[in-house]
Protein backbone atom coordinates (compact mmCIF):
# COMPACT_ATOMS: atom_id res chain seq x y z
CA UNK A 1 0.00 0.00 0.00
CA UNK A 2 2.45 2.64 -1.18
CA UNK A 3 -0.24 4.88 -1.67
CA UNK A 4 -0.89 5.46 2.37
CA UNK A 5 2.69 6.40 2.81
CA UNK A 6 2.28 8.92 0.05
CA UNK A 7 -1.38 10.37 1.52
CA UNK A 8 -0.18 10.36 5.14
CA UNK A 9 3.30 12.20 3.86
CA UNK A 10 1.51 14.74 1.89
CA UNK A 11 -1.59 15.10 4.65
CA UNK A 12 1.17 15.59 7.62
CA UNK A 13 2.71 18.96 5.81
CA UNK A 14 -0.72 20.50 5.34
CA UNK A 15 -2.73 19.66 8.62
CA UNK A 16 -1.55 19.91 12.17
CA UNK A 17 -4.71 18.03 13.22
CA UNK A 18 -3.84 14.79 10.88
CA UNK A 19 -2.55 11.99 13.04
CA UNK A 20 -2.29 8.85 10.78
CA UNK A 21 -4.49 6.98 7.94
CA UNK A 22 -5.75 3.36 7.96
CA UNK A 23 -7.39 1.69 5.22
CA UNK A 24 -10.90 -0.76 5.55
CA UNK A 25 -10.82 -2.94 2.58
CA UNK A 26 -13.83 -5.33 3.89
CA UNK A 27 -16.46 -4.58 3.62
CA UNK A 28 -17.22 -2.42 0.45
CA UNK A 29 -16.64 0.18 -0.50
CA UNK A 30 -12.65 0.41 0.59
CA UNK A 31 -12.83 3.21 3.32
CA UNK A 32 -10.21 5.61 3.32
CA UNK A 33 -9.92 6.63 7.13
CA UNK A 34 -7.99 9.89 7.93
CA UNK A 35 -7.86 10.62 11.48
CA UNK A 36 -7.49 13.85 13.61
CA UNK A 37 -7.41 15.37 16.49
CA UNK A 38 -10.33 17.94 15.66
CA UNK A 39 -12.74 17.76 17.98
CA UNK A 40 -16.95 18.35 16.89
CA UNK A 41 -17.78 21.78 17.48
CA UNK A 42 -14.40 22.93 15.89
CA UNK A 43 -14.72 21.75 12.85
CA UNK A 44 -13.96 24.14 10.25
CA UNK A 45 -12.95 23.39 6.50
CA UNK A 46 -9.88 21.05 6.77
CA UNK A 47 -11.89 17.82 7.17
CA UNK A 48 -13.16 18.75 3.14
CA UNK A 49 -9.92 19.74 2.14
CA UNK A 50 -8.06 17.01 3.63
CA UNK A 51 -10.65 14.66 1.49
CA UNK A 52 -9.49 16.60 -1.61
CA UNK A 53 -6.14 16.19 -0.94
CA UNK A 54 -6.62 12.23 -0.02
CA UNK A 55 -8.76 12.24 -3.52
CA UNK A 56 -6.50 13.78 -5.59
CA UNK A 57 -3.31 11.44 -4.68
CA UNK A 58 -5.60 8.22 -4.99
CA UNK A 59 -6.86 9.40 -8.74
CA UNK A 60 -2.97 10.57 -9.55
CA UNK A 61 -1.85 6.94 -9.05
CA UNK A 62 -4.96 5.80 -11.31
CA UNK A 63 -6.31 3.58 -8.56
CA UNK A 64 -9.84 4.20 -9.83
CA UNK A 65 -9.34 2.64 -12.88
CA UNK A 66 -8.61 -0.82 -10.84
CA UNK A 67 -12.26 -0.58 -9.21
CA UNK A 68 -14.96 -2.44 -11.12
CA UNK A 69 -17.47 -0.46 -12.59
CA UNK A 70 -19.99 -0.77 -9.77
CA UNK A 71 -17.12 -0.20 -7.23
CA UNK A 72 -16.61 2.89 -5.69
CA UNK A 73 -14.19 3.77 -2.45
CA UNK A 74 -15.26 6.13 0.45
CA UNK A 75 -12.93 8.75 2.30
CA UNK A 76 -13.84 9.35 6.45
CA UNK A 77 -12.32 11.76 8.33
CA UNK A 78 -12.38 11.44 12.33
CA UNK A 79 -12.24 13.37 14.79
CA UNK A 80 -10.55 12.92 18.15
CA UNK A 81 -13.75 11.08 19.72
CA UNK A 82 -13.90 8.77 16.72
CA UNK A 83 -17.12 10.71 15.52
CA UNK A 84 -17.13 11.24 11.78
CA UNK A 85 -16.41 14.91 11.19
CA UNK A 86 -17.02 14.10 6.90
CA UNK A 87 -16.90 11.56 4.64
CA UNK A 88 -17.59 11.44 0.92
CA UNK A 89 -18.05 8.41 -1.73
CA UNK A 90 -16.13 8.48 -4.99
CA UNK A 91 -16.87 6.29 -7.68
C-alpha cells in the first residue's frame, strides 16, 4: 500500500490536526480513514480539504481505474472522539 505512505506524507505537511491513515478494505466500498485530532464543534474546512487532498493522490496513481465499474471507495475523516467529522463516496 504505497499509496498510504504517500497520503499520510503529503496530509502531515498540510494539517496539524492529521494523526495517521488506515485503510478498511472489507467490507465495500474500501474506506479511506484519515484521522485527527479535531474535535466536533471545531470543525472548520480542513476535514473537506483534507478529502481533496486524499482524492487527488488516490486518482494521480490511477487507482480508480482498478475498481470495477460498480465499485466505488469512500474517504472518512475522524475526529478525536472517533465521531465522523465528513466523509464522501467516490466512484
Amino acid at each position: 500500500m504505497i499509496i498510504t505512505a504517500e497520503i499520510d506524507k503529503q496530509l502531515k505537511m498540510t494539517s496539524e490536526q492529521y494523526n495517521g491513515i488506515s485503510v478498511d478494505l472489507n467490507p465495500k466500498p474500501i474506506k479511506y480513514i484519515l484521522k485527527t485530532s479535531t474535535q466536533e464543534p471545531y470543525v472548520n474546512e480542513e476535514p473537506d480539504q483534507l478529502i481533496n487532498i486524499t482524492n487527488g493522490i488516490i486518482t494521480s496513481n490511477n487507482l480508480p481505474s482498478l475498481l470495477r465499474e460498480d465499485e466505488s471507495y469512500e474517504i472518512i475523516i475522524i475526529g478525536n472522539d472517533k465521531q465522523v467529522l465528513s466523509n464522501k463516496i467516490f466512484h
